[in-house]
C-alpha atoms as a PDB file:
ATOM      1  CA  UNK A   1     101.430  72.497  97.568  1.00  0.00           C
ATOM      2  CA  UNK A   2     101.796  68.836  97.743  1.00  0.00           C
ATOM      3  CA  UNK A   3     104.471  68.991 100.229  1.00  0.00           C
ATOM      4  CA  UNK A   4     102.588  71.285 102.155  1.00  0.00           C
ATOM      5  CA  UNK A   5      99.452  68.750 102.292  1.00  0.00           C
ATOM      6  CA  UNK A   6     101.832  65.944 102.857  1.00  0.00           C
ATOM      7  CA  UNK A   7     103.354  68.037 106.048  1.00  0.00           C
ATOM      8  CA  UNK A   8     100.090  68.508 107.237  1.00  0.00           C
ATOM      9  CA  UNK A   9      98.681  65.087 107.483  1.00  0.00           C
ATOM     10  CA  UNK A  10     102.379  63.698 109.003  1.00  0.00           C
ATOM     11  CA  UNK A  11     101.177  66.267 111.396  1.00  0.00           C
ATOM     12  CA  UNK A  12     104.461  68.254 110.639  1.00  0.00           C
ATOM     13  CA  UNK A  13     105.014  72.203 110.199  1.00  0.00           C
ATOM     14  CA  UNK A  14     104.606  73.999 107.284  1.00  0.00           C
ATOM     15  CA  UNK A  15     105.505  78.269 106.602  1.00  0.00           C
ATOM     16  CA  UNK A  16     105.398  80.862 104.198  1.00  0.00           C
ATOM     17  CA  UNK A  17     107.120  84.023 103.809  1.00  0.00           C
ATOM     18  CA  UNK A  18     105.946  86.655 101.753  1.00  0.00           C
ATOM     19  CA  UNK A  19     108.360  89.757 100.943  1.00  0.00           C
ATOM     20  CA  UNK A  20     106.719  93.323 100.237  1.00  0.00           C
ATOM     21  CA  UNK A  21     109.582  95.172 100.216  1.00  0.00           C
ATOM     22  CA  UNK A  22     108.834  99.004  99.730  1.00  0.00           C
ATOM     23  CA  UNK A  23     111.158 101.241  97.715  1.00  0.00           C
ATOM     24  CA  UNK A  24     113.266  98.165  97.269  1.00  0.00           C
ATOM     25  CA  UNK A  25     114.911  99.596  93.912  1.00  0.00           C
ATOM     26  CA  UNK A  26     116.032 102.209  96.193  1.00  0.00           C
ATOM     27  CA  UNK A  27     118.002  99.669  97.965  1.00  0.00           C
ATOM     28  CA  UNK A  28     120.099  97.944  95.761  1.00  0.00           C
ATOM     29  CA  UNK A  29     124.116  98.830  95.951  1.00  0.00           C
ATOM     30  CA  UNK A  30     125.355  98.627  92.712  1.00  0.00           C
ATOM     31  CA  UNK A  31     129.103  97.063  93.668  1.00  0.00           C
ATOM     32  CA  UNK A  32     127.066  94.287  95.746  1.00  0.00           C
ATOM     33  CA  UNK A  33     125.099  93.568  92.643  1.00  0.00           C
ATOM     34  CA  UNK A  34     128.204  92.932  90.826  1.00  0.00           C
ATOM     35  CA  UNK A  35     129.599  91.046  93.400  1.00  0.00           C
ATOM     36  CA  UNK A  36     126.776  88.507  92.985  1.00  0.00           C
ATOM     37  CA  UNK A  37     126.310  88.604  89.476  1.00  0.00           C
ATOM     38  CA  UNK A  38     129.716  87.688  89.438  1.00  0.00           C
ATOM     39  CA  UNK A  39     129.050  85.093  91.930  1.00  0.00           C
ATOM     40  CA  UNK A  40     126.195  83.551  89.853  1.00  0.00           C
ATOM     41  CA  UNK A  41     128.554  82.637  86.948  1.00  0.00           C
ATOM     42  CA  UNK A  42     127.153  85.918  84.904  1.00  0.00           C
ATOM     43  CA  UNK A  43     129.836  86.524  82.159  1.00  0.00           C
ATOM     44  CA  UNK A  44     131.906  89.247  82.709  1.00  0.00           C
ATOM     45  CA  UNK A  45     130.816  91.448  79.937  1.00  0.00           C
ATOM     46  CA  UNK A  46     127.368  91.266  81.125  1.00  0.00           C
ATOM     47  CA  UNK A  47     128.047  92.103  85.016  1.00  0.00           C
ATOM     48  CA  UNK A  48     130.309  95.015  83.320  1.00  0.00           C
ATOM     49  CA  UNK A  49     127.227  96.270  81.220  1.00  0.00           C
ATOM     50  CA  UNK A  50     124.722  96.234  84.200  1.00  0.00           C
ATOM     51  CA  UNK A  51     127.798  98.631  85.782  1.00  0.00           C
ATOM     52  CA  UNK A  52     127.897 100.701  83.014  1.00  0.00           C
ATOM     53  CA  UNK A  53     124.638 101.121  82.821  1.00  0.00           C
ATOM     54  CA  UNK A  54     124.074 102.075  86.688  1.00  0.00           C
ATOM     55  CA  UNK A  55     127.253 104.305  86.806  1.00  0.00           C
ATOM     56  CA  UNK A  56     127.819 108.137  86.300  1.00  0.00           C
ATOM     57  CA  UNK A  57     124.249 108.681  87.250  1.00  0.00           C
ATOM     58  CA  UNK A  58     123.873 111.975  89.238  1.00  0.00           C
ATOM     59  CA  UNK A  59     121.346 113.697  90.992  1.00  0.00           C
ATOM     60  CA  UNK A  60     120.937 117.304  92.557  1.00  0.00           C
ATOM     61  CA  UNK A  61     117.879 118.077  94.942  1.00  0.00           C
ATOM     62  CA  UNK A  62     115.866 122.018  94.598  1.00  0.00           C
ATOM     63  CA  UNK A  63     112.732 122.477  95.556  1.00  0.00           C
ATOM     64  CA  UNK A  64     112.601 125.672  93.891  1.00  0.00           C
ATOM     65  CA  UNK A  65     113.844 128.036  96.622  1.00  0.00           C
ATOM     66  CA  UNK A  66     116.965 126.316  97.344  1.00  0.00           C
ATOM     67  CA  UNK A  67     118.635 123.809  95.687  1.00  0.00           C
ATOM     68  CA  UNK A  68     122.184 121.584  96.763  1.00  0.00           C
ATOM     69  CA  UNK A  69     125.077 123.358  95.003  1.00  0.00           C
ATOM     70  CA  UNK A  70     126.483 120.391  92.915  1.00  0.00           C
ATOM     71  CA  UNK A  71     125.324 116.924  91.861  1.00  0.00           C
ATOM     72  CA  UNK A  72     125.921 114.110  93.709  1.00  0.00           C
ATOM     73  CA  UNK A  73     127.074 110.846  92.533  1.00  0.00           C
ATOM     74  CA  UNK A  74     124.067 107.745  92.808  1.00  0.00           C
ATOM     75  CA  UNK A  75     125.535 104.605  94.279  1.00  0.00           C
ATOM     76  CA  UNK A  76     122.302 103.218  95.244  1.00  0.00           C
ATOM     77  CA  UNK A  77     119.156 102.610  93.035  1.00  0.00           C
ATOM     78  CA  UNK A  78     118.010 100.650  90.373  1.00  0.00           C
ATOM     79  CA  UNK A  79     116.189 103.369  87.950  1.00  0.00           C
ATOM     80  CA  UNK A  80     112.339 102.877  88.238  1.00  0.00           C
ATOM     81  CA  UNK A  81     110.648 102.016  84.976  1.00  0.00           C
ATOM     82  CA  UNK A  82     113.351 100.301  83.593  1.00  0.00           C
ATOM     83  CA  UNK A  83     112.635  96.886  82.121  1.00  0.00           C
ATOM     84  CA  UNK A  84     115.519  95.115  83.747  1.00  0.00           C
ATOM     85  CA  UNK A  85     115.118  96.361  87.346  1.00  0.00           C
ATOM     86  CA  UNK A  86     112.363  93.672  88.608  1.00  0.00           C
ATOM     87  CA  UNK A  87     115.021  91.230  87.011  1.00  0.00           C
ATOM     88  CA  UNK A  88     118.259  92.975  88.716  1.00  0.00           C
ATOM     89  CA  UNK A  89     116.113  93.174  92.300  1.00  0.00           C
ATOM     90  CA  UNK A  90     115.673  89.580  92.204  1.00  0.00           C
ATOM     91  CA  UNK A  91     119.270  88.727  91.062  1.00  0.00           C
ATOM     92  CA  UNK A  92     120.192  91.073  94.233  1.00  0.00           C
ATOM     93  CA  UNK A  93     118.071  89.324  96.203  1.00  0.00           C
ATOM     94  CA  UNK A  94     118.719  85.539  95.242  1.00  0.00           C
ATOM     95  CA  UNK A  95     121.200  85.223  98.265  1.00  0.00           C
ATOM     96  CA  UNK A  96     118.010  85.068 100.984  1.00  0.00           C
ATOM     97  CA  UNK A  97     117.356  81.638  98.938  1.00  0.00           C
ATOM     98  CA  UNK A  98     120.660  80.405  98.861  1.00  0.00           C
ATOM     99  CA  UNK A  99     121.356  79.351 102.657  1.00  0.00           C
ATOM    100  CA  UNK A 100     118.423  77.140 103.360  1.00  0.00           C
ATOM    101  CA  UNK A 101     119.456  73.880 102.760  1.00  0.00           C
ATOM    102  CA  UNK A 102     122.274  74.043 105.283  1.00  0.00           C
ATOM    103  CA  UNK A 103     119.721  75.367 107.506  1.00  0.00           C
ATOM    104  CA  UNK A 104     117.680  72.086 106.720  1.00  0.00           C
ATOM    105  CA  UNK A 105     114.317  73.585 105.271  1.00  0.00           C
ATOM    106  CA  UNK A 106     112.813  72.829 102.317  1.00  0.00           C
ATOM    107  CA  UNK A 107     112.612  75.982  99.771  1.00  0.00           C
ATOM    108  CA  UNK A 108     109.612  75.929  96.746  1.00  0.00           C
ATOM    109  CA  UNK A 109     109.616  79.029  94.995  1.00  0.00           C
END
């Protein structure tokens, strides 16, 4: 906050963003999240555990009367409830903070 008050009374700019992002562990692509784990210096066996644990996860959609006739392989998701999604969501989304200083804006998370 104190470069926010100091912005203010050099009678510069100051903004906040705020993300809300709904269903966002319904978003997350599991090879990208490698990608940037891998990126981010995690060790190897780590980004290769996260895989592991996201892979060969199916799903098959009925709704009683009718249902899809096989299962279908998840590429997408994060599985709700887990305790390391909130963690792998923000690992995902750690590249939105990364380009801001080339931009020239100061970044206080």
């Amino acid at each position: 906050m104190e470069k926010v008050h100091k912005a203010s009374n050099d009678k510069l700019y100051s903004s906040a963003l705020f993300l809300d992002v709904q269903g966002a562990f319904d978003k997350v692509l599991h090879q990208r999240l490698a990608e940037i784990m891998t990126a981010n210096n995690f060790p190897p066996y780590l980004v290769d555990c996260i895989q592991s644990n996201l892979s060969d996860r199916y799903v098959r959609i009925t709704d009683g009367a009718a249902s899809e006739p096989a299962f279908t392989p998840i590429q997408v998701v994060i599985p709700q409830g887990s305790p390391l999604s909130p963690f792998l969501f923000n690992v995902y989304s750690s590249p939105l903070c990364h380009n801001h200083q080339r931009l020239g804006v100061d970044l206080i998370v």
